[in-house]
Every structure is written in structure tokens, then in C-alpha cells.
Protein backbone atom coordinates (compact mmCIF):
# COMPACT_ATOMS: atom_id res chain seq x y z
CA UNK A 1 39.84 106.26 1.10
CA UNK A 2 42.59 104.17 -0.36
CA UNK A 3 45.32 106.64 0.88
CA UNK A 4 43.48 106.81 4.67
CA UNK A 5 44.26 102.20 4.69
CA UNK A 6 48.08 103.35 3.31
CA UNK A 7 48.24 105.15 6.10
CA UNK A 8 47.11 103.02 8.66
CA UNK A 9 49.15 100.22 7.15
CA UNK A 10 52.44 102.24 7.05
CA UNK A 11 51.71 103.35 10.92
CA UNK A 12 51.29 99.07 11.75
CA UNK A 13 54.22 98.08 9.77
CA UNK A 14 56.70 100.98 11.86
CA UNK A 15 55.49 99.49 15.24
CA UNK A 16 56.22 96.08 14.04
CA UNK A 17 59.43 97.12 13.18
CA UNK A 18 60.45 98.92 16.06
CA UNK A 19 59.45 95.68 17.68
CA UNK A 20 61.40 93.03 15.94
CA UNK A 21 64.39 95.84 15.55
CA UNK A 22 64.91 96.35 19.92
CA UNK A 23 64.94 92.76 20.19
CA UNK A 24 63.47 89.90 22.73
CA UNK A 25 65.63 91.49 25.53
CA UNK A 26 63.88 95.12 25.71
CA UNK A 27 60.45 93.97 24.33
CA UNK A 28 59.51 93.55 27.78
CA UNK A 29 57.59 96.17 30.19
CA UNK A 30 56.31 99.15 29.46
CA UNK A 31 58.02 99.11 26.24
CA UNK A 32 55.76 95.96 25.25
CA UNK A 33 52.48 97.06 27.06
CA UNK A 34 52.77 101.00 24.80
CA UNK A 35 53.45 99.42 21.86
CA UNK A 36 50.86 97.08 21.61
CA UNK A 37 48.21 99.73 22.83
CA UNK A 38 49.75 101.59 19.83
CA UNK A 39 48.45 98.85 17.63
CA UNK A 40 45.24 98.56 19.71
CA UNK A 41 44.50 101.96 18.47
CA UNK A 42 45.62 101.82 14.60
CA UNK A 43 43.49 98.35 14.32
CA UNK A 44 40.26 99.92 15.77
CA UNK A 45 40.75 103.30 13.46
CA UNK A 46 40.96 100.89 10.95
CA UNK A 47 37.75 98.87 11.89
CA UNK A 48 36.07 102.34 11.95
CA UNK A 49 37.94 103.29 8.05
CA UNK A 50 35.99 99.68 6.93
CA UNK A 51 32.80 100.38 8.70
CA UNK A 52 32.70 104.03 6.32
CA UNK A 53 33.84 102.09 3.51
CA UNK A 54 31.46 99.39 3.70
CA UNK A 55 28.18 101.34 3.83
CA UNK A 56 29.13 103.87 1.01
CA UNK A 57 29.48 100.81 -1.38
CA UNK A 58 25.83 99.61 -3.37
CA UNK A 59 24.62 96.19 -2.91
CA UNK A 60 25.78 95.49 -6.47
CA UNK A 61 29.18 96.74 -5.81
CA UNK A 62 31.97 94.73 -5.55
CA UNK A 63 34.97 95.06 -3.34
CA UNK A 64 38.04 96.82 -5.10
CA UNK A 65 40.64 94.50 -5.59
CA UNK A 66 43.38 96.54 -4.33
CA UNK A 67 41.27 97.78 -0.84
CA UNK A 68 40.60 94.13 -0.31
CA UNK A 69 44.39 92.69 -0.52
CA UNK A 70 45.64 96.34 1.95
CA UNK A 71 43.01 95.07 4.18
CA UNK A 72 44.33 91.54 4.01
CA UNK A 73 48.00 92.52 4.55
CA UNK A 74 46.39 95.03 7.52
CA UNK A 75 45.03 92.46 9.43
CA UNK A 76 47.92 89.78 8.85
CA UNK A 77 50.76 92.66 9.92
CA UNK A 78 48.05 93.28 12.91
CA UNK A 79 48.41 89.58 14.17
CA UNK A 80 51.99 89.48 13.66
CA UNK A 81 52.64 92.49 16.03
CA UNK A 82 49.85 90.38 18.62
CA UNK A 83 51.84 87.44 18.08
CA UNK A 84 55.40 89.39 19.20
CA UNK A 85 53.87 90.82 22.33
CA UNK A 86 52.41 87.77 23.29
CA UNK A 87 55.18 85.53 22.79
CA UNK A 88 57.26 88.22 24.97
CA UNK A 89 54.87 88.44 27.46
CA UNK A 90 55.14 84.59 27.97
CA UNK A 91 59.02 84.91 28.17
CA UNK A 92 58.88 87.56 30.60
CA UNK A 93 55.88 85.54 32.61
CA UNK A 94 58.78 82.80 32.52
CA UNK A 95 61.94 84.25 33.72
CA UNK A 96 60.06 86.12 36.80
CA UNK A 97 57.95 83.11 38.02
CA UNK A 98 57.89 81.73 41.02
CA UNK A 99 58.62 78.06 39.86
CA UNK A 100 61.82 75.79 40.16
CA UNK A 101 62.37 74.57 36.83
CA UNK A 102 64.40 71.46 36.65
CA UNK A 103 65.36 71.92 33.06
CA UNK A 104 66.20 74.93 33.87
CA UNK A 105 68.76 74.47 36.30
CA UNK A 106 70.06 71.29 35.05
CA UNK A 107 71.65 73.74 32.16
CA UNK A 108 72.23 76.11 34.46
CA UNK A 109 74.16 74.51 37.33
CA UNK A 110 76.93 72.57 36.78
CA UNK A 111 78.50 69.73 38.33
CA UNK A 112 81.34 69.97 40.61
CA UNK A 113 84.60 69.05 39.34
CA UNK A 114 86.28 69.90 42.57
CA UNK A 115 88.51 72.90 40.61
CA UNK A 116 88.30 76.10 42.04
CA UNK A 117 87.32 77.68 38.14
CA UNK A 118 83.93 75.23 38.19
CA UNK A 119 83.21 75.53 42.00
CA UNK A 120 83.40 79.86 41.83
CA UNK A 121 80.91 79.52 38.66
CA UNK A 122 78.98 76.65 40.36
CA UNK A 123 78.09 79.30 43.21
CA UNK A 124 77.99 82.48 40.66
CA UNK A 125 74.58 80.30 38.89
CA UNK A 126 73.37 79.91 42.20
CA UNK A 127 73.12 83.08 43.17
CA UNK A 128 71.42 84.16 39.49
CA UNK A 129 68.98 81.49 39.83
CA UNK A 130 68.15 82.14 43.15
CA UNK A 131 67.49 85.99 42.00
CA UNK A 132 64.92 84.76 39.55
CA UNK A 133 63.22 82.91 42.03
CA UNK A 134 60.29 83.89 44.37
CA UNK A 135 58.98 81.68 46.64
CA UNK A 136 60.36 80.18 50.15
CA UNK A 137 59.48 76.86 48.23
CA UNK A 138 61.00 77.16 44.82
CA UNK A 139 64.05 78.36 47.24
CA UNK A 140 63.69 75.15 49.15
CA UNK A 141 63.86 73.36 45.55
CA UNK A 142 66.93 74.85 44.43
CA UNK A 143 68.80 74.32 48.13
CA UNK A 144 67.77 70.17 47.74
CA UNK A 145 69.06 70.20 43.43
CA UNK A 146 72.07 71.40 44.95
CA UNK A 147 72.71 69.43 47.63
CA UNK A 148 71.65 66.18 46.08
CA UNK A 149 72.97 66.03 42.55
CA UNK A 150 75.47 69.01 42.04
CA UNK A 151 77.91 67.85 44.51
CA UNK A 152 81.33 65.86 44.56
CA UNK A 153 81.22 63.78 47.09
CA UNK A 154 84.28 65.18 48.63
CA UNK A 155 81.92 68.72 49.07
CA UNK A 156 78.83 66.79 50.79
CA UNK A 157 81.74 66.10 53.51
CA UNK A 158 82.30 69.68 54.14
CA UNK A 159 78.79 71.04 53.61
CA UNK A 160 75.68 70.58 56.15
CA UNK A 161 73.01 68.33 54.79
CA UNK A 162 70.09 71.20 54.87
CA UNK A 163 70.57 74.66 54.67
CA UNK A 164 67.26 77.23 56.18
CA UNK A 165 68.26 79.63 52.87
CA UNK A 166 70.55 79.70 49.43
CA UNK A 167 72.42 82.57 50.80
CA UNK A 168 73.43 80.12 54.05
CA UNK A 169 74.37 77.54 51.26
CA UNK A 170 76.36 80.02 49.13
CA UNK A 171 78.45 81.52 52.40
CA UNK A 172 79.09 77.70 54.07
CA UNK A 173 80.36 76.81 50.13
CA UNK A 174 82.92 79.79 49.64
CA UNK A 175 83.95 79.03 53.32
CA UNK A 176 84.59 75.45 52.94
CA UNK A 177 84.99 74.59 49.29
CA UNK A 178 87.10 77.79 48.27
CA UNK A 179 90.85 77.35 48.76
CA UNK A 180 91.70 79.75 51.34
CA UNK A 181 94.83 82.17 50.44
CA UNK A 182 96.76 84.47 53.60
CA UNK A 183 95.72 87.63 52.92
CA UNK A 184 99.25 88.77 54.94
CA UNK A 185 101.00 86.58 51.91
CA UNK A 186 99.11 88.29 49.19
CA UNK A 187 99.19 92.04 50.75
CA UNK A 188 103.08 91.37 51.06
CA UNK A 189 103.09 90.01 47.16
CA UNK A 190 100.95 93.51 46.37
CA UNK A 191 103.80 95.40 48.41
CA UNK A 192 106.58 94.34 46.06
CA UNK A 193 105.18 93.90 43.10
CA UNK A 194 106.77 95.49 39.99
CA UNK A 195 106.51 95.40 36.34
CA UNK A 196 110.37 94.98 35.79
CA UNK A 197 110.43 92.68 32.35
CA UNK A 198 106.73 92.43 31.86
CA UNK A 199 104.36 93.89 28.95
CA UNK A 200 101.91 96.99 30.69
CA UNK A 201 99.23 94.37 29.94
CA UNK A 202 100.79 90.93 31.72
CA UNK A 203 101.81 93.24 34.83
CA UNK A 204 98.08 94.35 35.11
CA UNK A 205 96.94 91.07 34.96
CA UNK A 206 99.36 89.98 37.83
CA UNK A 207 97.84 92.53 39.65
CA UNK A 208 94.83 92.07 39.20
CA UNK A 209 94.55 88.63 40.59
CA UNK A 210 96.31 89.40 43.48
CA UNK A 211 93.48 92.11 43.90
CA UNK A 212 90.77 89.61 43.16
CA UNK A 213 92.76 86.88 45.41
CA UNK A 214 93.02 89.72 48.83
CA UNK A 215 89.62 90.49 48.60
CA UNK A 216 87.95 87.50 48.69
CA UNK A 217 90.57 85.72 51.25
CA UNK A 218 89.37 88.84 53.29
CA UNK A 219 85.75 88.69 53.27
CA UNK A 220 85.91 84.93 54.68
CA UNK A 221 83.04 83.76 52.71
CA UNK A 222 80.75 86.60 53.42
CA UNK A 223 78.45 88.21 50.65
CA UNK A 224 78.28 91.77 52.75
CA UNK A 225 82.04 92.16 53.08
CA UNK A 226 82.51 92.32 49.24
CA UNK A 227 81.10 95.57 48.42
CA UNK A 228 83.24 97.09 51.53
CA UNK A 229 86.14 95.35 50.88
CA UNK A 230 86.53 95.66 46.95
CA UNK A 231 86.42 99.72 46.21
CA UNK A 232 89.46 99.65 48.70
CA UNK A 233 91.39 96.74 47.68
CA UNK A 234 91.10 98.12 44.24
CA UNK A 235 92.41 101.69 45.31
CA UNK A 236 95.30 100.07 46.68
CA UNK A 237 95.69 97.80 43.05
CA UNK A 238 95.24 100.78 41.12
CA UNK A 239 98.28 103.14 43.30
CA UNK A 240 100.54 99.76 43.19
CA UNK A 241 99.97 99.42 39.60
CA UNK A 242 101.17 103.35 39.16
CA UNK A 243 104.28 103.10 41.64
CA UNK A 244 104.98 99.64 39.97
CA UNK A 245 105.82 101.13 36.43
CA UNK A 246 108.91 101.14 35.06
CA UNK A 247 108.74 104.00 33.14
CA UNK A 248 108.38 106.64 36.06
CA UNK A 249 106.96 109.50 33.68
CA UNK A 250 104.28 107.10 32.93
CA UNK A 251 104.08 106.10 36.76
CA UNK A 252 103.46 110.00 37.04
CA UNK A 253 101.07 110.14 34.68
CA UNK A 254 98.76 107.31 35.74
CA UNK A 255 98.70 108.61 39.31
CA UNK A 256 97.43 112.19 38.96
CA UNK A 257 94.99 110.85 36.98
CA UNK A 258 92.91 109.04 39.72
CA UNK A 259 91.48 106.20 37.99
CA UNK A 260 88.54 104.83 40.02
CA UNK A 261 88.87 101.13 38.58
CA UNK A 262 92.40 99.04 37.76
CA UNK A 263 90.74 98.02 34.39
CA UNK A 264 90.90 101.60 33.44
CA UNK A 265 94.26 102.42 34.90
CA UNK A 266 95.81 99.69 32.90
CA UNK A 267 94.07 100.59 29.65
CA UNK A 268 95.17 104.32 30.25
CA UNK A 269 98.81 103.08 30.44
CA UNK A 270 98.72 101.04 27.66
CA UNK A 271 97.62 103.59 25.16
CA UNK A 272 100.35 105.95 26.54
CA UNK A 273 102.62 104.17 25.72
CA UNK A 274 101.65 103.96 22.23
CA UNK A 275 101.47 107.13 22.13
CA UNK A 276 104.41 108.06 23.65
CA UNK A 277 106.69 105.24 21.74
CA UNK A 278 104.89 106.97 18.35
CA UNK A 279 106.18 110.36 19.26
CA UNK A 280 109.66 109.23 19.74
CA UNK A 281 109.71 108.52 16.35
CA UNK A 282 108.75 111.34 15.19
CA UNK A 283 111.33 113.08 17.15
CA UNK A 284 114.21 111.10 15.73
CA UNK A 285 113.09 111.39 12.13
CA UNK A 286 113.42 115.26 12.92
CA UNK A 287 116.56 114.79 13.90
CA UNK A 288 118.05 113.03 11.27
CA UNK A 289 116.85 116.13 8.85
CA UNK A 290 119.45 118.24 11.07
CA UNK A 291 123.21 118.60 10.06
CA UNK A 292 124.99 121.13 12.03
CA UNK A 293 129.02 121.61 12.12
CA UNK A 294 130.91 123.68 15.00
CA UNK A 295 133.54 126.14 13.39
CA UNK A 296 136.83 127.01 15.13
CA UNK A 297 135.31 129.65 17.11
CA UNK A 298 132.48 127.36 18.87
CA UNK A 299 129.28 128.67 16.79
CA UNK A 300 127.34 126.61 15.63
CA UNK A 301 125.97 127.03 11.73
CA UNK A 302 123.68 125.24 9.24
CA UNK A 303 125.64 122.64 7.27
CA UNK A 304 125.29 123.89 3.47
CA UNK A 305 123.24 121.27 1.48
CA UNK A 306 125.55 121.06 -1.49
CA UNK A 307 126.60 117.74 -1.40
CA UNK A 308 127.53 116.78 -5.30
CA UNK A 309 130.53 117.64 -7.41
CA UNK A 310 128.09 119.07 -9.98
CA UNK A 311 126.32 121.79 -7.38
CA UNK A 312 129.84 122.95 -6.81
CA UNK A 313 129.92 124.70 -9.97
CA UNK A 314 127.11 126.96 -9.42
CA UNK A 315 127.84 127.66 -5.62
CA UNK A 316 130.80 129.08 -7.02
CA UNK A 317 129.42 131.67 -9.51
CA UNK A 318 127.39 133.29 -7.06
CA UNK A 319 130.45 133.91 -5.62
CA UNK A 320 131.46 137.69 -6.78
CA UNK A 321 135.75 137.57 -6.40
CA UNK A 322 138.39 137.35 -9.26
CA UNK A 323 139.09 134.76 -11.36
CA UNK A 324 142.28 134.47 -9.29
CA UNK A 325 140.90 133.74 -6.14
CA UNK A 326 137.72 131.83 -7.96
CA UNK A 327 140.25 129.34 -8.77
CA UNK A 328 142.10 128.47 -5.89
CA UNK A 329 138.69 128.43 -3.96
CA UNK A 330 137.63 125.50 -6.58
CA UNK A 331 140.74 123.95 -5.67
CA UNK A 332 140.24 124.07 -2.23
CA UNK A 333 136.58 122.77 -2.44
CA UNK A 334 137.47 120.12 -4.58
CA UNK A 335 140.20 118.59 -1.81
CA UNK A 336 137.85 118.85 0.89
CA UNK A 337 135.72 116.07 -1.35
């Protein structure tokens, strides 16, 4: 009996943690809804393990001590998984509700500053709140917050005072609060642009701003012309950055290898030439293990590797010629030293 509660307490304890383990994030769902019916059905197998236990004890029996503190820990480790779900459920209830939290969007949006930096992430936490709202009304709410008390008043000047949607609100503030840069000026930078002196990684960069900067001076404020206008901007960014390259074997390399993002391209560069500088090395570490002399008659031959006055001795014995000739041929060895 005692092993069937082990049992059912070992299954509880995995699902709680599995629960705690994925986190608040993915303890949403279906994830939430299986898990908990997974606990559903360990608790009432349990309630049916009690009900056996229960009527094949006497009256005058008393509860075993260690059955009665598994079935305390049981039902505690039960409430604790209840407790997770629930709490999750709440959160989940909470981020997809149809209800304009002031709070809420107080953290969320920030005043304007009249900088370009705060005004682009002013209108990125518009559009994520508005995603995570609902209702026309709750819509309305966000439009008026905005409006009213996120505003410099130098931006109330160049905005309308009601907007019918956010997505009016968020194309009118890229359009008038947004410096606006020529795209002919930046396509001519992205022309002509080189890496000359720069690092792989500060040329990328350059680039990659102008890439950001043509494609939103292009799509004049409008949410729809993004997803048109950035795969090609970026195709263009991502042949200038190849041509651009100073070293043209990595130029070649980079372009046959058809990145799809500039992010990538530039990564790929940069870790060839690691790995190009690190077999250079290699290469001239070879080298220097090579000594090679041309004789009169233009062959080249291996250098001998006797290099000290004391080796000279013993190259000489394995020399088979008269003691005559042995001599002089010291003679001449030692001279050349």
C-alpha cells in the first residue's frame, strides 16, 4: 500500500517540477491546461488509494505514522501544483484582456523627450500595447493616454487632436515627428561606401544604419511598406557590404555565399578573418623550419643541419677518403665557420 502513495507522490512531485522548471513564460496554454489535468488524475487515484486504505483498517486501528505524513506531503505538493496553474492562468487572463490599464502603460510608454532614440521607442510600445489590447474602447483609451500626457508640446503641434485608430496615430507620428532623411542622399552614401581603414565590425555597422536609415525614409511613415521595402534594402546592404571589403578574397567569399540577412554576412566575415589571419601563421612558422641554399649550378638542395663546431667531427668520419684528403676537408670546413 505504502509503495502504491510513493508512487503517486513521486508522479505529483515530477509535474510540479516540470512546472516550476519551463517557467512563467511557457506555463501558459495547453501546456498549463495538460498538466494540471495530469494532477487532476494522480489526486483522484489517490483519493481512491485512501478510500481502500481506510476501510481495510479496524475501528481500533490507528493510522500509520508514516502513511499519514506521505498523505500530508501528497496533498500539500497537490495544492502547490493548483496554486502554479492558477496563478498562471491569472497572468495569462491579464496580458490578453481587453482592459486599458493605466499602470500599465504609465511604465510602458514613455515621455517624449523630443530625440529621435525616445520618440522611435515611444511608437515601438505603442504598437505592443496596442497588440495586447482588444476592444475599440480600450483602443480609444490608449489613443487619449497618448495624446494627453505622453506628448512634448512641440509634437501636439504637429499631431491631430483625435485619431479614429492607433495605427492612424502611429503613421501621422513617424510622418511628422521622425526626422526625415533623402533617400537619394543615403542610396548615394550606400553606393560609395567602403571599408578602407575600418574594423569588419565598425564597417558593418556603418552599413547597417544606412540600411535601417533608406528604408524607413522610403516607406514615408507607412507600416505596409516595411515588410516590402526591407528584404530588398537589405539585399542591396548585404552585396555592398561584400563589394565594400578590402580584402577582395574575402569580398569573394562573402558573395557566393548568399547570405539572406547583413547580420549574418558580417558575422561570416568576421570569423574569416580569424581564420584566415590564424592560418597565416601557421604558414610562416613553416617557413621558418625551411633552409635551402642554391649551388653553382642553380639546384636547389636541403641545407645540412650541422651547425656546431662539435658535429663537425662526426660528419667527417662518415666520410670514407684518406687521411690526406680527411684533413684538408677539416680545414676547409673549419674556414667556412
Amino acid at each position: 500500500m505504502a509503495i502504491t502513495l510513493q508512487s503517486l507522490y513521486n508522479e505529483l512531485k515530477e509535474i510540479r517540477t516540470y512546472l516550476i522548471k519551463i517557467g512563467p513564460k511557457r506555463r501558459q496554454g495547453h501546456i498549463l491546461e495538460s498538466k494540471l489535468s495530469e494532477a487532476n488524475i494522480v489526486h483522484e487515484q489517490f483519493e481512491c488509494w485512501l478510500n481502500t486504505y481506510k476501510s481495510k483498517l479496524r475501528k481500533d486501528d490507528d493510522d500509520d505514522p508514516v502513511v499519514h505524513s506521505f498523505c500530508k506531503q501528497f496533498l500539500t505538493l497537490f495544492n502547490e501544483i493548483v496554486d502554479l496553474c492558477q496563478s498562471d492562468k491569472n497572468s495569462e487572463d491579464f496580458v490578453t484582456m481587453s482592459t486599458f490599464d493605466l499602470k500599465t502603460a504609465l511604465n510602458l510608454l514613455p515621455c517624449m523627450t523630443d530625440t529621435e532614440a525616445n520618440t522611435k521607442q515611444l511608437i515601438d510600445n505603442i504598437e505592443y500595447y496596442n497588440s495586447l489590447l482588444d476592444k475599440d474602447v480600450c483602443k480609444k483609451n490608449l489613443i487619449n493616454f497618448v495624446l494627453k500626457s505622453r506628448l512634448s508640446q512641440a509634437a501636439k503641434l504637429r499631431l491631430n487632436s483625435s485619431y479614429a485608430s492607433v495605427d492612424d496615430l502611429i503613421t501621422d507620428m513617424r510622418k511628422e515627428l521622425l526626422p526625415r532623411k533623402s533617400a537619394t542622399a543615403i542610396s548615394s552614401k550606400l553606393e560609395h561606401i567602403k571599408q578602407n581603414d575600418l574594423s569588419i565590425s565598425d564597417f558593418g555597422n556603418q552599413l547597417s544604419e544606412l540600411f535601417v536609415d533608406l528604408t524607413i525614409s522610403q516607406a514615408n511613415g507607412k507600416s505596409e511598406n516595411y515588410s516590402i521595402l526591407k528584404p530588398l534594402n537589405e539585399n542591396i546592404a548585404i552585396k555592398k557590404f561584400a563589394d565594400g571589403l578590402r580584402d577582395r578574397r574575402l569580398s569573394t567569399i562573402i558573395a557566393a555565399r548568399n547570405f539572406s540577412t547583413l547580420k549574418d554576412a558580417i558575422q561570416a566575415a568576421m570569423d574569416e578573418e580569424v581564420t584566415t589571419a590564424s592560418g597565416s601563421g601557421e604558414i610562416m612558422e613553416d617557413k621558418d623550419e625551411v633552409f635551402e641554399e642554391i649551388s653553382e649550378d642553380g639546384i636547389s638542395r636541403s641545407r645540412p643541419e650541422v651547425h656546431r663546431r662539435e658535429d663537425i667531427g662526426s660528419a667527417v668520419n662518415n666520410i670514407e677518403v684518406s687521411p690526406e684528403e680527411n684533413k684538408g676537408y677539416v680545414n676547409n670546413l673549419m674556414l667556412t665557420l
